[in-house]
Protein backbone atom coordinates (compact mmCIF):
# COMPACT_ATOMS: atom_id res chain seq x y z
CA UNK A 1 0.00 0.00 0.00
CA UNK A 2 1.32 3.34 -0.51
CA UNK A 3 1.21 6.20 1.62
CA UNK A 4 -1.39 8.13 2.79
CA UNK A 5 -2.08 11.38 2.22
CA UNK A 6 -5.17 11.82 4.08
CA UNK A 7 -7.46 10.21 6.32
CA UNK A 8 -11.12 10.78 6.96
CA UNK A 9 -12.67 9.62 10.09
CA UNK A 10 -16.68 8.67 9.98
CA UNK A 11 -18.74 6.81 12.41
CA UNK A 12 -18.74 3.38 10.69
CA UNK A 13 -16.12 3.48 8.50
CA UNK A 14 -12.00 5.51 7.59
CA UNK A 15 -11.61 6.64 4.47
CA UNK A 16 -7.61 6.56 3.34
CA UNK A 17 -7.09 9.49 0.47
CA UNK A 18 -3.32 8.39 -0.91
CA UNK A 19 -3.86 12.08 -2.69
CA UNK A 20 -6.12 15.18 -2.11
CA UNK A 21 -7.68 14.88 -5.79
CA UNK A 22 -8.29 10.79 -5.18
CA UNK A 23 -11.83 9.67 -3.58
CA UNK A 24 -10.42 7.56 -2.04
CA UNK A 25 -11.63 4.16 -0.55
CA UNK A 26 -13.42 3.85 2.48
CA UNK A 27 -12.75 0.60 4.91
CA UNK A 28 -15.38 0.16 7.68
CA UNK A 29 -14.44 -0.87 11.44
CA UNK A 30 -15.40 -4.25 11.76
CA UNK A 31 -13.45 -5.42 8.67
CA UNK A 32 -10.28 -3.06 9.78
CA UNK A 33 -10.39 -4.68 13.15
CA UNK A 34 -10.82 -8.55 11.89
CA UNK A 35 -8.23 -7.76 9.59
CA UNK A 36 -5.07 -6.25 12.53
CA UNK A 37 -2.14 -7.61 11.61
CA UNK A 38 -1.58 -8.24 15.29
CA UNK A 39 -3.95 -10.81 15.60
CA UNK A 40 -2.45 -13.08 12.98
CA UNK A 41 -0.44 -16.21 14.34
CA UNK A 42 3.30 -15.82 13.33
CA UNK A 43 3.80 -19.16 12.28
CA UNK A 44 0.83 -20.19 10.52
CA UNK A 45 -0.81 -17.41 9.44
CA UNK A 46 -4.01 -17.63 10.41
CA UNK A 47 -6.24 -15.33 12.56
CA UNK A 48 -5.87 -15.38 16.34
CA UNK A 49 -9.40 -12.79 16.81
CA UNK A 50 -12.44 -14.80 16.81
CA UNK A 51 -14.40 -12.14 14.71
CA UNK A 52 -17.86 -13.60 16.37
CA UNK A 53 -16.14 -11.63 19.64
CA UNK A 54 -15.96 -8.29 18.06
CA UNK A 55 -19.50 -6.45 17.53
CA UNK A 56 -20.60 -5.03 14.50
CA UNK A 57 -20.79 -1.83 15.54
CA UNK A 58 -17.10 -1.70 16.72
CA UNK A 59 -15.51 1.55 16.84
CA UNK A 60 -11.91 2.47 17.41
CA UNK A 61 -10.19 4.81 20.37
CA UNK A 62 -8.11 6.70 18.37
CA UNK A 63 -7.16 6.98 14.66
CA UNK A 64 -4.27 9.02 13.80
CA UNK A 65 -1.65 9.64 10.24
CA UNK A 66 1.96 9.49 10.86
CA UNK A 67 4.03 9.88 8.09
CA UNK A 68 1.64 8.35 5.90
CA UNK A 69 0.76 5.27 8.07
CA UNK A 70 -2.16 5.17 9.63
CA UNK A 71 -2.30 4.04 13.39
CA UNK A 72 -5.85 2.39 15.01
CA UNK A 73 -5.84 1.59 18.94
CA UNK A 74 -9.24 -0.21 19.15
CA UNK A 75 -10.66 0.45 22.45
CA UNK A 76 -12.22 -3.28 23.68
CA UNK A 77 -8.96 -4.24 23.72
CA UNK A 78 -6.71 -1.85 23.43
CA UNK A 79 -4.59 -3.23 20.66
CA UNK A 80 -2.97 -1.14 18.42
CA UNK A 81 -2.62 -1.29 14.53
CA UNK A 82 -1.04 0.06 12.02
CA UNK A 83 -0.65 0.20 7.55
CA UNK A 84 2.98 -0.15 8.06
CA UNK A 85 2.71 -3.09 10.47
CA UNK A 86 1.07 -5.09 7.19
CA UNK A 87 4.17 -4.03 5.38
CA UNK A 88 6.17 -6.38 6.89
């Protein structure tokens, strides 16, 4: 992914602007919080976050742009996640 230029912050969903003349494309809470990087096993791959546990309606702490990655601390568990995190 490159970086981001912008980010837009809406009740159910982020939108990620990599310029200001792009729309953009808009990723909703539930699926960026089943999808952390964080809660994938390092051996196997698969996911460690039993998405039945998360609600629908999940909603993060705090959202913030660094340098063109964009950090999410989700607040039921506090875990952190970031775009440069799934670089790696």
């Amino acid at each position: 992914m490159s970086e981001v230029a912008t980010i837009e912050v809406f009740a159910d969903h982020l939108r990620l602007r990599p310029s200001a003349s792009d729309r953009g494309v808009r990723f909703h809470w539930f699926w960026l919080r089943h999808n952390c990087p964080r809660e994938v096993h390092p051996l196997t791959r698969e996911r460690t976050l039993d998405a039945r546990r998360v609600p629908l309606e999940v909603v993060p702490r705090s959202v913030r742009l660094d340098a063109g990655t964009v950090h999410i601390e989700w607040g039921e568990s506090g875990r952190r996640c970031g775009t440069a995190e799934q670089r790696s």
